[in-house]
PDB file of N, CA and C in Angstrom:
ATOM      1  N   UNK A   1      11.507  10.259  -2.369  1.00  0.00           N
ATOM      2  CA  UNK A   1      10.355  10.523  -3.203  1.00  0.00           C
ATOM      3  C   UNK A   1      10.790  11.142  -4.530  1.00  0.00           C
ATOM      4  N   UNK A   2      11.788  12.075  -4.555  1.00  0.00           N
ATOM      5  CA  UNK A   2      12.074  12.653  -5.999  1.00  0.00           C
ATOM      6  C   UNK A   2      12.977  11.166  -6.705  1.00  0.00           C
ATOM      7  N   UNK A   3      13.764  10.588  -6.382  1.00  0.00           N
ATOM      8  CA  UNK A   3      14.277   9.951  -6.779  1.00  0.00           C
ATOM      9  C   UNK A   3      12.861   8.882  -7.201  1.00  0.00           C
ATOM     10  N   UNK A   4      11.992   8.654  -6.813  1.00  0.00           N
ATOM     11  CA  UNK A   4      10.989   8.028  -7.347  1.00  0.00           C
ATOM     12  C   UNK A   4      10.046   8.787  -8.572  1.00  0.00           C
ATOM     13  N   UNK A   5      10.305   9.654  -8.564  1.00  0.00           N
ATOM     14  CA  UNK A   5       9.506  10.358  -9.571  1.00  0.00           C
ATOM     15  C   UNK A   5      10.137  10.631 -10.971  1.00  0.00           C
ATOM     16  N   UNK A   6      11.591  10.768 -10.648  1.00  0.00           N
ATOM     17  CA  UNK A   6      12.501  11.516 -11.401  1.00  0.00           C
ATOM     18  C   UNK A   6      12.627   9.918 -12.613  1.00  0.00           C
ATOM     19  N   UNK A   7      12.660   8.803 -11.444  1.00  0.00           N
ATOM     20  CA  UNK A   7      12.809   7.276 -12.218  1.00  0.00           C
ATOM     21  C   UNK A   7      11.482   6.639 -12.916  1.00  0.00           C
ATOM     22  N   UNK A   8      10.632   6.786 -12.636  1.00  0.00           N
ATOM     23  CA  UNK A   8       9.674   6.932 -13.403  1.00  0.00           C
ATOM     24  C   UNK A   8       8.919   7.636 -14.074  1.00  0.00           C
ATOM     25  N   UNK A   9       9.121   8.612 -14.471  1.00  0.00           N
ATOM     26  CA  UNK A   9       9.322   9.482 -15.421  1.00  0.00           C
ATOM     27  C   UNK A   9       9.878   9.389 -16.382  1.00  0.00           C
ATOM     28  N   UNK A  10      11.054   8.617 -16.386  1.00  0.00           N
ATOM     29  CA  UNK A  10      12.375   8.518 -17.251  1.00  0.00           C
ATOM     30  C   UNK A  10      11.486   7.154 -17.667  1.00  0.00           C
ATOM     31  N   UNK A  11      11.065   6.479 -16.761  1.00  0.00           N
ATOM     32  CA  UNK A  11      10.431   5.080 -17.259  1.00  0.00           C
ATOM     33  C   UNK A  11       8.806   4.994 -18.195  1.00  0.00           C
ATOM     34  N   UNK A  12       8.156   6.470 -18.311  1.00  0.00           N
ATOM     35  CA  UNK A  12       6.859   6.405 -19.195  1.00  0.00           C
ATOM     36  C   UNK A  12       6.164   6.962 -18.760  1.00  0.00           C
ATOM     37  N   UNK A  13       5.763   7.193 -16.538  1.00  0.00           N
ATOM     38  CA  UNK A  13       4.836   7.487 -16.092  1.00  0.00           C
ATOM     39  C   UNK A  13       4.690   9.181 -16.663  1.00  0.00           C
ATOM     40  N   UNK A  14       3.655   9.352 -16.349  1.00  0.00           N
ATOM     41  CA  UNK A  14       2.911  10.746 -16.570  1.00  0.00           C
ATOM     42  C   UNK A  14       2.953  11.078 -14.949  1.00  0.00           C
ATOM     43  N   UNK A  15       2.782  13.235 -14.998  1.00  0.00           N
ATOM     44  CA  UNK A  15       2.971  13.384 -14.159  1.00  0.00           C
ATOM     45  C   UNK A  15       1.738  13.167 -13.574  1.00  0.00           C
ATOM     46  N   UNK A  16       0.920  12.952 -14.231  1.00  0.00           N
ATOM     47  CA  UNK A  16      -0.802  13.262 -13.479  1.00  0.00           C
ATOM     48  C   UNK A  16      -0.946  11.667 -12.797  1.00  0.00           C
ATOM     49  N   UNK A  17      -0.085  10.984 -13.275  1.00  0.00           N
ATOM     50  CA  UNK A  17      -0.223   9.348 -12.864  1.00  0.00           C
ATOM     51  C   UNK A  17       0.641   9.063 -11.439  1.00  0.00           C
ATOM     52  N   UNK A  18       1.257   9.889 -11.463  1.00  0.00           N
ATOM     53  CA  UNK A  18       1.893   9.840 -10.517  1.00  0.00           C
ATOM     54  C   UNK A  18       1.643  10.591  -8.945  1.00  0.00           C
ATOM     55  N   UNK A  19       1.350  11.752  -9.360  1.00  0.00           N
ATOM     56  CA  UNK A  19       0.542  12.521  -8.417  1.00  0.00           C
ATOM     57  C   UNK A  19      -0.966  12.383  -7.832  1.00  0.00           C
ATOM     58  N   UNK A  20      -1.432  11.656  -8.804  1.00  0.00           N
ATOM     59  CA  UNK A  20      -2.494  10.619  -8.016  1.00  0.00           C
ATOM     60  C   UNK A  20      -2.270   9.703  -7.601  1.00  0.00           C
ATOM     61  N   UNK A  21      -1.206   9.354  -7.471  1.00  0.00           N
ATOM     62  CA  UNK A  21      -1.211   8.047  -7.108  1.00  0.00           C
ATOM     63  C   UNK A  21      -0.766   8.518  -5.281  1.00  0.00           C
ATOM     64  N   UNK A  22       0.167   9.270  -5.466  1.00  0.00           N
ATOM     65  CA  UNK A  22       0.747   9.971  -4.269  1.00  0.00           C
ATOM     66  C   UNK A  22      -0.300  10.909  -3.482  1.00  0.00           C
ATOM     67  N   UNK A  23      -1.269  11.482  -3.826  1.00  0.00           N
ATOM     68  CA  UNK A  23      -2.524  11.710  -3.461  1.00  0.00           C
ATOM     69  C   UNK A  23      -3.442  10.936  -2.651  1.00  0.00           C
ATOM     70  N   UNK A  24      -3.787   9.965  -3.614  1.00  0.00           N
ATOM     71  CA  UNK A  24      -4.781   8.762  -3.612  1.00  0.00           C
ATOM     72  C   UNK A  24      -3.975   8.173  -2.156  1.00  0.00           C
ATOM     73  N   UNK A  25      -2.541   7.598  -2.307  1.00  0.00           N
ATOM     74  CA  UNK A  25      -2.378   6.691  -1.681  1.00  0.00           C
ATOM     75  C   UNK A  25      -1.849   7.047   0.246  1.00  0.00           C
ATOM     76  N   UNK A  26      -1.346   8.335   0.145  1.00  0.00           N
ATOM     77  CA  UNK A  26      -1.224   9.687   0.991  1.00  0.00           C
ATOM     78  C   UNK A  26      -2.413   9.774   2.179  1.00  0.00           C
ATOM     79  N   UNK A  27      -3.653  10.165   1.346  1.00  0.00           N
ATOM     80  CA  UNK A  27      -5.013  10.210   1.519  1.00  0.00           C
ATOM     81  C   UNK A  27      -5.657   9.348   2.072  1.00  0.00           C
ATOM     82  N   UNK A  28      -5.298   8.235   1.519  1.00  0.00           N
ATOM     83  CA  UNK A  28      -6.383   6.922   1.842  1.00  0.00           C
ATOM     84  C   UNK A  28      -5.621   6.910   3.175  1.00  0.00           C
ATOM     85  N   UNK A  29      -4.839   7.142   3.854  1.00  0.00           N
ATOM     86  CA  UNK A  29      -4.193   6.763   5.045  1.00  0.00           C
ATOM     87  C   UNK A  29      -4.259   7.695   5.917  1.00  0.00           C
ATOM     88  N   UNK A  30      -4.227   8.841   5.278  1.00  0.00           N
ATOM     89  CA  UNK A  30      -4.436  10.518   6.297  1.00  0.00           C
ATOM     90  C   UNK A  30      -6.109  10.255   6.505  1.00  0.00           C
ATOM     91  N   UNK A  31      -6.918   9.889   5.730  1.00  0.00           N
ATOM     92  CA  UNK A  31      -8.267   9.798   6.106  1.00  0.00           C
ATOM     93  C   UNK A  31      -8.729   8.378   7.352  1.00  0.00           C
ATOM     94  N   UNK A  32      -8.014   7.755   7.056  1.00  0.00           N
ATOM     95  CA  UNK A  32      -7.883   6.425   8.322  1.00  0.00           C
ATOM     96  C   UNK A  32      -7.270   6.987   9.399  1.00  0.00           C
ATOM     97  N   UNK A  33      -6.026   7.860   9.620  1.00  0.00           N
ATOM     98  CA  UNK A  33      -5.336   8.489  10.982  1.00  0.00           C
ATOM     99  C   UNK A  33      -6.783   9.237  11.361  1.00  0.00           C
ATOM    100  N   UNK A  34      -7.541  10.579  10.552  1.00  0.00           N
ATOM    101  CA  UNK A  34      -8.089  11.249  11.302  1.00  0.00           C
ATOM    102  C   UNK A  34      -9.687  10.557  11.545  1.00  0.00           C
ATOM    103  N   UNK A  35      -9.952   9.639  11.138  1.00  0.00           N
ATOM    104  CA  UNK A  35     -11.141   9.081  11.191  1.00  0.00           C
ATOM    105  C   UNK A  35     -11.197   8.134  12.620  1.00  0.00           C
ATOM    106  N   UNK A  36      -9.517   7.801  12.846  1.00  0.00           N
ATOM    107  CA  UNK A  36      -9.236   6.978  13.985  1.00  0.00           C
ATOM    108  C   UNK A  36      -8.471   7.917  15.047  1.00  0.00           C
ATOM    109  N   UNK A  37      -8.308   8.620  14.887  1.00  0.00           N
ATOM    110  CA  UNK A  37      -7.299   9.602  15.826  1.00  0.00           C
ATOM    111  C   UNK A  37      -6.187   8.997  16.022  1.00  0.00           C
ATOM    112  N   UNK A  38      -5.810   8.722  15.353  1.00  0.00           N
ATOM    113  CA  UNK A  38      -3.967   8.116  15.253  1.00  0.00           C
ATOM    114  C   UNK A  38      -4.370   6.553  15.833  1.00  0.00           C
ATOM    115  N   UNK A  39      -5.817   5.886  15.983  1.00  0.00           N
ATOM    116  CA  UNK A  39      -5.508   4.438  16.792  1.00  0.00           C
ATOM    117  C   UNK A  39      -5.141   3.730  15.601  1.00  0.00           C
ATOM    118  N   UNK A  40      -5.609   3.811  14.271  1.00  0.00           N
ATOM    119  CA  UNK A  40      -5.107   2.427  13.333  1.00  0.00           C
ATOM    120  C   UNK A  40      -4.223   2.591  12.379  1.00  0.00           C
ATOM    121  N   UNK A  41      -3.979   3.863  12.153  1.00  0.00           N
ATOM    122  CA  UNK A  41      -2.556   4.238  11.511  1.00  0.00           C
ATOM    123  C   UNK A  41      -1.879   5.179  11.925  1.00  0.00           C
ATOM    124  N   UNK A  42       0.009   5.482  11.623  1.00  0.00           N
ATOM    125  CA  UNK A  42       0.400   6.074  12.287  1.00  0.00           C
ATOM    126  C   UNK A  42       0.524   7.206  11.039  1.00  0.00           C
ATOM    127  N   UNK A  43       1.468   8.296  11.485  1.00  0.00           N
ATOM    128  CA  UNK A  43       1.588   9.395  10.526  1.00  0.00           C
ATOM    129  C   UNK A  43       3.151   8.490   9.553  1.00  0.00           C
ATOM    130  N   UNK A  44       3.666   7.583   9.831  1.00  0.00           N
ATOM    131  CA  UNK A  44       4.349   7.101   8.878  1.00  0.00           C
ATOM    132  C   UNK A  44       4.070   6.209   7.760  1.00  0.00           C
ATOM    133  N   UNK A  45       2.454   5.902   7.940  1.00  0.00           N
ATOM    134  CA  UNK A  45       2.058   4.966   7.018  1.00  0.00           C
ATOM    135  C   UNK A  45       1.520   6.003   5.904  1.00  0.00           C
ATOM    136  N   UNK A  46       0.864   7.375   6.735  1.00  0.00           N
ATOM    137  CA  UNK A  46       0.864   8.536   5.327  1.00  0.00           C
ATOM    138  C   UNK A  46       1.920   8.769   4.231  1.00  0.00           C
ATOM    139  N   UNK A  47       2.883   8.604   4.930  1.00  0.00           N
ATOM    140  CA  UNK A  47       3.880   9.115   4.307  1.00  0.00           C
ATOM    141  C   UNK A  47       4.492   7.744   3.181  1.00  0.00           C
ATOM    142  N   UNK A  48       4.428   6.769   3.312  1.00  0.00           N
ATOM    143  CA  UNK A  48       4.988   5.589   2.815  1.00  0.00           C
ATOM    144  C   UNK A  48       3.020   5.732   1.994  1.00  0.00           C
ATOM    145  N   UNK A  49       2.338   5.883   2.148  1.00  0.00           N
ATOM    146  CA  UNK A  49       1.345   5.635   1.087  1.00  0.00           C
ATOM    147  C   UNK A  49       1.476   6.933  -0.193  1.00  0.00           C
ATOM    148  N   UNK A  50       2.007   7.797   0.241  1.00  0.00           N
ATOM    149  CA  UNK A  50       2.456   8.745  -1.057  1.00  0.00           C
ATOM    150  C   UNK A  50       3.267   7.983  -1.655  1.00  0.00           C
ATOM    151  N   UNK A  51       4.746   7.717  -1.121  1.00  0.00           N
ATOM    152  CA  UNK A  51       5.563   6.968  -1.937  1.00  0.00           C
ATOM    153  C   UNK A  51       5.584   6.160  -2.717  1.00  0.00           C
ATOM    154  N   UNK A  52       4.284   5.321  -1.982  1.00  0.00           N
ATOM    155  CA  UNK A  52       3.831   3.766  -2.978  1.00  0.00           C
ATOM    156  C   UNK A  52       3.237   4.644  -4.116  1.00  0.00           C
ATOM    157  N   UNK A  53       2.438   5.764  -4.042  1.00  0.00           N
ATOM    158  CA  UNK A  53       1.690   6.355  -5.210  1.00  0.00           C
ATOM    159  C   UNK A  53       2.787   6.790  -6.226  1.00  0.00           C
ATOM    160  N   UNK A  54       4.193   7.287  -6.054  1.00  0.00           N
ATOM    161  CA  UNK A  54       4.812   7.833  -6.649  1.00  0.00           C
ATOM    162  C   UNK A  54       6.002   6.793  -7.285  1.00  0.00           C
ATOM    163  N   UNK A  55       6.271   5.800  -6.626  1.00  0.00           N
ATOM    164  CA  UNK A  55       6.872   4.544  -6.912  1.00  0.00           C
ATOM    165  C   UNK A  55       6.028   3.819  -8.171  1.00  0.00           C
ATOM    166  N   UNK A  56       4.761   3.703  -7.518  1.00  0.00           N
ATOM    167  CA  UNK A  56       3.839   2.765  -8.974  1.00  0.00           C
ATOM    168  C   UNK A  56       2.671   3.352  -9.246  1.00  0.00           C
ATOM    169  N   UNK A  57       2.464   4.230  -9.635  1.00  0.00           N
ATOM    170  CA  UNK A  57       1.471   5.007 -10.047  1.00  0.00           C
ATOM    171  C   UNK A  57       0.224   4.678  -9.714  1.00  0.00           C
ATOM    172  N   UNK A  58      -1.028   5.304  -9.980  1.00  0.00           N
ATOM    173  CA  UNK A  58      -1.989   4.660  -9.367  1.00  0.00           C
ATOM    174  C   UNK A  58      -2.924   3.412  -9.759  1.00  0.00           C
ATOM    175  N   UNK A  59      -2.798   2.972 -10.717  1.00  0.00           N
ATOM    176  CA  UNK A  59      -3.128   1.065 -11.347  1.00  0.00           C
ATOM    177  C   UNK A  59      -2.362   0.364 -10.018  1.00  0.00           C
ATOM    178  N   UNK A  60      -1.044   0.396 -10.170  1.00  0.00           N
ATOM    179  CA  UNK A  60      -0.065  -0.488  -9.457  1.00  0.00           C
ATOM    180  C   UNK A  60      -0.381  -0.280  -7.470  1.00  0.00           C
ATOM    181  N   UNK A  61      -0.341   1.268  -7.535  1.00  0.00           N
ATOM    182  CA  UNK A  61      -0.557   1.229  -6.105  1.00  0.00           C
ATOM    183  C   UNK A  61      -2.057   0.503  -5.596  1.00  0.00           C
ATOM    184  N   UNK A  62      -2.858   0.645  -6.738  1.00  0.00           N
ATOM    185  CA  UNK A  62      -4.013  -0.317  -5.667  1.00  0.00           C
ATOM    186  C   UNK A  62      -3.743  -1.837  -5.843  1.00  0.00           C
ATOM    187  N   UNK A  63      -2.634  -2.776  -6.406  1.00  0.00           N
ATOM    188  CA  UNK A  63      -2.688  -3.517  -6.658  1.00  0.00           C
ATOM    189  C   UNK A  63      -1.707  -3.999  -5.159  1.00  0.00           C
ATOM    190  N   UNK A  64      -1.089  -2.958  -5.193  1.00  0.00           N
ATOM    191  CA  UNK A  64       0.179  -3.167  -3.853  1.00  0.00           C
ATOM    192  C   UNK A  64      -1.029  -2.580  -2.512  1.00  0.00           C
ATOM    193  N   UNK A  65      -2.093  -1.791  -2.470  1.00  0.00           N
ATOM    194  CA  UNK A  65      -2.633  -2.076  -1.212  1.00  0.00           C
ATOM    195  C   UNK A  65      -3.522  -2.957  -1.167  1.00  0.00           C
ATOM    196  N   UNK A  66      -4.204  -3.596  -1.979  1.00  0.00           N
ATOM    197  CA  UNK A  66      -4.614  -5.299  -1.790  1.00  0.00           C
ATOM    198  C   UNK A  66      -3.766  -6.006  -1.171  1.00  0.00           C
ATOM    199  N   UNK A  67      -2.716  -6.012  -1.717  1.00  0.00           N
ATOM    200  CA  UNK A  67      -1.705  -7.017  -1.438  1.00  0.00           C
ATOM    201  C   UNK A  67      -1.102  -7.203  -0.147  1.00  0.00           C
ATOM    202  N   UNK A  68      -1.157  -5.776   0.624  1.00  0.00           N
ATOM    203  CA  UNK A  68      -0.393  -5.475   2.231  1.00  0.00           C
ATOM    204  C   UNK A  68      -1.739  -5.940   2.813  1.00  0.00           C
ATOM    205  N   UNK A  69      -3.090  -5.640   2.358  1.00  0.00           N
ATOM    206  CA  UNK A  69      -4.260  -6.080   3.107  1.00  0.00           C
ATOM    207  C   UNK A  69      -3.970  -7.643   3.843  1.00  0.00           C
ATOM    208  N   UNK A  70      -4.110  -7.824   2.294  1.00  0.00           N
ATOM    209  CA  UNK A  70      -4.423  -9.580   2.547  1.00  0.00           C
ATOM    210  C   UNK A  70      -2.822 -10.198   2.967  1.00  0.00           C
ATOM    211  N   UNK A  71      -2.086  -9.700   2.849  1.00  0.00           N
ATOM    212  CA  UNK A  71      -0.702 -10.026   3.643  1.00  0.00           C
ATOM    213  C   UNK A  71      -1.113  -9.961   4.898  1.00  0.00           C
ATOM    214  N   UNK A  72      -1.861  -8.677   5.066  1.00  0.00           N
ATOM    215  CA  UNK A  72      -1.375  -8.169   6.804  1.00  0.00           C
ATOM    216  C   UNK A  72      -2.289  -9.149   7.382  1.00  0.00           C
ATOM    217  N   UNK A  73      -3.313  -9.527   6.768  1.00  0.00           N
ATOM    218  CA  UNK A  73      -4.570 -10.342   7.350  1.00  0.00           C
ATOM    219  C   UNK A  73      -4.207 -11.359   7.600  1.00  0.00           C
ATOM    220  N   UNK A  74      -3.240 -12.325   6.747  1.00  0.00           N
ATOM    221  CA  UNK A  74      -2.578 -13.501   6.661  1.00  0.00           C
ATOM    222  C   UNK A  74      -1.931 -13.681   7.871  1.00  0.00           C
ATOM    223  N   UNK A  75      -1.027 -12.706   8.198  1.00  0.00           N
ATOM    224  CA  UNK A  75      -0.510 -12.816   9.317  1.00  0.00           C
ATOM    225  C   UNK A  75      -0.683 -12.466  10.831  1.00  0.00           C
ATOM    226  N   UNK A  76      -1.707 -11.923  10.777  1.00  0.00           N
ATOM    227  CA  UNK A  76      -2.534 -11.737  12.455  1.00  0.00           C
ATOM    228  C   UNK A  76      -3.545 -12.869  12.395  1.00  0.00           C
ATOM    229  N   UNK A  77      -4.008 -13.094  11.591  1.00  0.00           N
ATOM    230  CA  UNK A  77      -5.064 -14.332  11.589  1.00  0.00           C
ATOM    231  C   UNK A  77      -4.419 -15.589  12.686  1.00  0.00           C
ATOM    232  N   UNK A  78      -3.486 -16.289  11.774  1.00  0.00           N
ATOM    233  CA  UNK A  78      -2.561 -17.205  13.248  1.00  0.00           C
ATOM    234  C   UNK A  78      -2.278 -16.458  14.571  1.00  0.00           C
ATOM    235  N   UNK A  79      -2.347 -15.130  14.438  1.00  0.00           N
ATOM    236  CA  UNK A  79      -1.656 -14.470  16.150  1.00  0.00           C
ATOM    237  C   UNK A  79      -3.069 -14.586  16.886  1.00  0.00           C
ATOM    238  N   UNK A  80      -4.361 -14.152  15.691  1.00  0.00           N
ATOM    239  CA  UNK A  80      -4.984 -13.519  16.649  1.00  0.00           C
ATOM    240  C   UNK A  80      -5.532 -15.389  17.286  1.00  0.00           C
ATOM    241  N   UNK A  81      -6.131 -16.336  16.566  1.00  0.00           N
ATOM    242  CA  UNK A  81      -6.659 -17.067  16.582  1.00  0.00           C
ATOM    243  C   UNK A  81      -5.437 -18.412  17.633  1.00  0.00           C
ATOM    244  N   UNK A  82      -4.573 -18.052  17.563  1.00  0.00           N
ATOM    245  CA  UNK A  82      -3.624 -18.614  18.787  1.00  0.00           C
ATOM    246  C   UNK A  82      -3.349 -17.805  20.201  1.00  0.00           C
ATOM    247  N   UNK A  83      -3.983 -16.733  20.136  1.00  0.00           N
ATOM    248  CA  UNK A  83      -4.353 -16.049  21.503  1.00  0.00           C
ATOM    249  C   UNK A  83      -2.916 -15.024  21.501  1.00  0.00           C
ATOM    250  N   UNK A  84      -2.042 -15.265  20.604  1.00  0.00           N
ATOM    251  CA  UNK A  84      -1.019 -14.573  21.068  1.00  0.00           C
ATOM    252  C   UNK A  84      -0.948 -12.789  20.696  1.00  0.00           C
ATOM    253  N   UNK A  85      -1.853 -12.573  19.821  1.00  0.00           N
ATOM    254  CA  UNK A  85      -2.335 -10.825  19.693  1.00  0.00           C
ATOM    255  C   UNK A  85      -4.317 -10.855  20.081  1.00  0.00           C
ATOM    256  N   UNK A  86      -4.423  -9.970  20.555  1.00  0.00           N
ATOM    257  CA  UNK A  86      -5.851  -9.874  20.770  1.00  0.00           C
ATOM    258  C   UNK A  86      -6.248  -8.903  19.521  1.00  0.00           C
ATOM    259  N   UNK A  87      -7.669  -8.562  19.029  1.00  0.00           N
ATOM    260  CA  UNK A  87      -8.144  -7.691  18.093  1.00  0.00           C
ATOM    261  C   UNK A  87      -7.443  -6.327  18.596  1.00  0.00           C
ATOM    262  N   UNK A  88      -7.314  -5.690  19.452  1.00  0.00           N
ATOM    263  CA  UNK A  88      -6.983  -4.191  19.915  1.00  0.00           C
ATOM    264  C   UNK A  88      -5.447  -4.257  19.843  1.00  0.00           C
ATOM    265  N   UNK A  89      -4.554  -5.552  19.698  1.00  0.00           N
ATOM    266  CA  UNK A  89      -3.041  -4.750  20.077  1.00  0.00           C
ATOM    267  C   UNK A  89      -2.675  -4.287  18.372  1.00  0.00           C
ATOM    268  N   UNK A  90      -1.847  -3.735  18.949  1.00  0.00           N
ATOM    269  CA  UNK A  90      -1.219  -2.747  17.685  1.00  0.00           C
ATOM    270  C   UNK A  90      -0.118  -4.296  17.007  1.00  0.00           C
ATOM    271  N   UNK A  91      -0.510  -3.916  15.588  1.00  0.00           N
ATOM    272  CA  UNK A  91       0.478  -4.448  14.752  1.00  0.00           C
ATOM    273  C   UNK A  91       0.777  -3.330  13.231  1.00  0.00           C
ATOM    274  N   UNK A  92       2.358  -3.124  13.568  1.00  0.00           N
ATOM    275  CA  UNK A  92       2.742  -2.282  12.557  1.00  0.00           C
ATOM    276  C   UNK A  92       2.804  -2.695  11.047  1.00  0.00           C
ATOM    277  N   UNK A  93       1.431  -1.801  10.392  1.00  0.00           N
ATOM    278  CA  UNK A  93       1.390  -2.218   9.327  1.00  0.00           C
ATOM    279  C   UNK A  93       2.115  -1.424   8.329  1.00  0.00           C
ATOM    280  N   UNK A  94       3.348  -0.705   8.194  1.00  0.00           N
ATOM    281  CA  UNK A  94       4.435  -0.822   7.100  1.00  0.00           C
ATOM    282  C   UNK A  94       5.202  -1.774   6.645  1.00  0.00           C
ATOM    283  N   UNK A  95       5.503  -2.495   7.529  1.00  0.00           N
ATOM    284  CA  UNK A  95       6.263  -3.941   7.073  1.00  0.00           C
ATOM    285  C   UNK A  95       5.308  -4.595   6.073  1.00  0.00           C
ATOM    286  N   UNK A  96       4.084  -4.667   5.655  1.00  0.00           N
ATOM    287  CA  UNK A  96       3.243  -5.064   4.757  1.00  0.00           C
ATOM    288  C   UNK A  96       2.938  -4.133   3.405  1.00  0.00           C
ATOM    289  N   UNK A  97       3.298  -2.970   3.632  1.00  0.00           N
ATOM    290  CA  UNK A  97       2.802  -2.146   2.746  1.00  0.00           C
ATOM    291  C   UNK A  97       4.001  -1.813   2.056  1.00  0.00           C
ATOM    292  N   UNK A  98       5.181  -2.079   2.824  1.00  0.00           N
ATOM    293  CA  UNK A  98       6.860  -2.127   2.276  1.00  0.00           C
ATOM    294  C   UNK A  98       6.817  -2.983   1.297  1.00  0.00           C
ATOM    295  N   UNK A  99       6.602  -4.418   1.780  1.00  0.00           N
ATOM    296  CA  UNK A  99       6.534  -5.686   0.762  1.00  0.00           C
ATOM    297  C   UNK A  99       5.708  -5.721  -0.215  1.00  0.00           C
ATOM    298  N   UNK A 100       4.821  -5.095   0.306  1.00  0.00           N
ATOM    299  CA  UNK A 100       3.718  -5.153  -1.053  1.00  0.00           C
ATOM    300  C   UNK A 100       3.903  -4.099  -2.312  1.00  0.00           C
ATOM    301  N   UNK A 101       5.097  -3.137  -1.581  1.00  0.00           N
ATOM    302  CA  UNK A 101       5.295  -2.122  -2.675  1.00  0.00           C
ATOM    303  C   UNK A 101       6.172  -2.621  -3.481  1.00  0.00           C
ATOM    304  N   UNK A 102       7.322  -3.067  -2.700  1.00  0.00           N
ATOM    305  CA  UNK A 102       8.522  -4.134  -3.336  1.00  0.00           C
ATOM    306  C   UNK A 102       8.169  -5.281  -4.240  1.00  0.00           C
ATOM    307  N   UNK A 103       6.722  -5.815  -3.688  1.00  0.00           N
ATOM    308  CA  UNK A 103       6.805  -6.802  -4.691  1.00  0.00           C
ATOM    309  C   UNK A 103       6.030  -6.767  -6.100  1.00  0.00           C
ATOM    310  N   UNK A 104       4.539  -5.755  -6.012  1.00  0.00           N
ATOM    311  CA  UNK A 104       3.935  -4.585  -6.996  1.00  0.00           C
ATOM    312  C   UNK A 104       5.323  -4.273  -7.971  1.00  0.00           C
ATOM    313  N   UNK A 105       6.339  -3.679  -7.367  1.00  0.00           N
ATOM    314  CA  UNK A 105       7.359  -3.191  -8.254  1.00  0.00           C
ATOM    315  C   UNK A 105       7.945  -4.072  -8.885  1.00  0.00           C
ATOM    316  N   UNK A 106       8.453  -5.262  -8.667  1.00  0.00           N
ATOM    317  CA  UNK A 106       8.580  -6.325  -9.502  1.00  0.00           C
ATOM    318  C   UNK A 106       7.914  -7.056 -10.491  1.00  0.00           C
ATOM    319  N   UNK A 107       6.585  -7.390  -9.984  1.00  0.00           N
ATOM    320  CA  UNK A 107       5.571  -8.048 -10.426  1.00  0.00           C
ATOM    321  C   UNK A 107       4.285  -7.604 -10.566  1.00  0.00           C
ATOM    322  N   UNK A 108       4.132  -6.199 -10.622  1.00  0.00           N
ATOM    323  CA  UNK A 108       2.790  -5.575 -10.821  1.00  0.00           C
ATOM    324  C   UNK A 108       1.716  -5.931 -11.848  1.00  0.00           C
ATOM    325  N   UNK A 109       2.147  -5.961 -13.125  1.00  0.00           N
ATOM    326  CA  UNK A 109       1.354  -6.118 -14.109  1.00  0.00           C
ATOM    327  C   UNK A 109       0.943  -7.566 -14.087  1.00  0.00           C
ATOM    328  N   UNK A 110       1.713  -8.618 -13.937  1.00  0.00           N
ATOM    329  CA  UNK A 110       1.431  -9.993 -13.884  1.00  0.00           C
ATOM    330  C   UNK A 110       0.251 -10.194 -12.700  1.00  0.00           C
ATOM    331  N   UNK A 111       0.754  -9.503 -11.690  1.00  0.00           N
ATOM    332  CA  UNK A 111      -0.643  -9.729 -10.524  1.00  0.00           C
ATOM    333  C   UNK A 111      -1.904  -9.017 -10.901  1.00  0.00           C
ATOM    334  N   UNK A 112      -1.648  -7.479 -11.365  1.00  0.00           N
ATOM    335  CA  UNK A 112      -2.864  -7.224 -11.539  1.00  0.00           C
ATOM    336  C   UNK A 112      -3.835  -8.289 -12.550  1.00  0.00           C
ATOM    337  N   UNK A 113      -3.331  -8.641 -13.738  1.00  0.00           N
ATOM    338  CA  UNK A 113      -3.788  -9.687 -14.920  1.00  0.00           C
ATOM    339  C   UNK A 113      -4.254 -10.746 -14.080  1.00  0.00           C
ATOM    340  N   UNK A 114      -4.104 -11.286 -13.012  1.00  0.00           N
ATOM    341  CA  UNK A 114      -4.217 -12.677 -11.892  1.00  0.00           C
ATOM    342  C   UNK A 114      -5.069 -12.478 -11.731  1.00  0.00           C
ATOM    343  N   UNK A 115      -5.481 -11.364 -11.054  1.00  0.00           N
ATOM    344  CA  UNK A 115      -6.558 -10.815 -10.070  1.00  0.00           C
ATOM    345  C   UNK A 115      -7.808 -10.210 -10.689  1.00  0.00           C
ATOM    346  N   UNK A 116      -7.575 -10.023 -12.315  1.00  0.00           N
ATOM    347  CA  UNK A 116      -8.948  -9.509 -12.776  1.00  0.00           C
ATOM    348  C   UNK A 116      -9.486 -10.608 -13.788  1.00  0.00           C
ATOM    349  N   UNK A 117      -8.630 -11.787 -13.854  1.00  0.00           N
ATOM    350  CA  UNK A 117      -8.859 -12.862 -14.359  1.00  0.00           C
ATOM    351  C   UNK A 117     -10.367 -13.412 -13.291  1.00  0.00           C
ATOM    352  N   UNK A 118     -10.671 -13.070 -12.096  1.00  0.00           N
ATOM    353  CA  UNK A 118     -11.183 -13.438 -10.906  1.00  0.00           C
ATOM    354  C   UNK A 118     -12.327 -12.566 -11.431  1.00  0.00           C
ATOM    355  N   UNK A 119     -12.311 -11.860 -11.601  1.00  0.00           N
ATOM    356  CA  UNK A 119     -13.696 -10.450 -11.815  1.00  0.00           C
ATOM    357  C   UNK A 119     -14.093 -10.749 -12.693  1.00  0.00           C
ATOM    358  N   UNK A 120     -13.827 -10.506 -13.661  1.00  0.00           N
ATOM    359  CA  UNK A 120     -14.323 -10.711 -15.314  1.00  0.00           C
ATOM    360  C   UNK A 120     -14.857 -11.433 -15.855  1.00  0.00           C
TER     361      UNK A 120
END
């Protein structure tokens, strides 16, 4: 996490951009653990949703949790609808929120511009 802060910092972000984002993104996941009692997220997806906040500030991090959404959806959709996961089994959603941070970090600004091309 410091090494994420320390690098974007050096790269433009503000600290207030950053700490919301690590807030915001922290939060949105600590409020899903206690709303679910640990059934739909674990305490490691808290922790990886700060990071995404502190990695891409908060524009980018909501662009990277769209992105793990509709990833993660993409890919239980065939499990669930081929019988091979039911709605209740657990599927670990960091592997989606990893990629989506990884790929936000590459390609953030170009996706967000994609995606509000759709709204507007």
């Amino acid at each position: 996490m410091a090494v994420a802060v320390v690098g974007n910092l050096l790269r433009g972000f503000t600290w207030s951009d950053l700490l919301l984002g690590a807030v915001i993104g922290g939060g949105f996941f600590a409020a899903q653990f206690l709303v679910s009692r640990g059934r739909w997220i674990g305490g490691g997806d808290i922790r990886l949703g700060s990071l995404m906040g502190l990695m891409l500030g908060l524009q980018q991090l909501l662009v990277a949790g769209l992105l793990a959404y509709v990833v993660g959806a993409a890919a239980a959709l065939p499990l669930l609808v081929s019988g091979r996961k039911q709605l209740a089994s657990p599927m670990p959603f960091g592997t989606f929120l990893t990629a989506a941070t990884f790929i936000t970090f590459l390609c953030g600004p170009p996706l967000l511009s994609w995606y509000l091309q759709f709204i507007a």
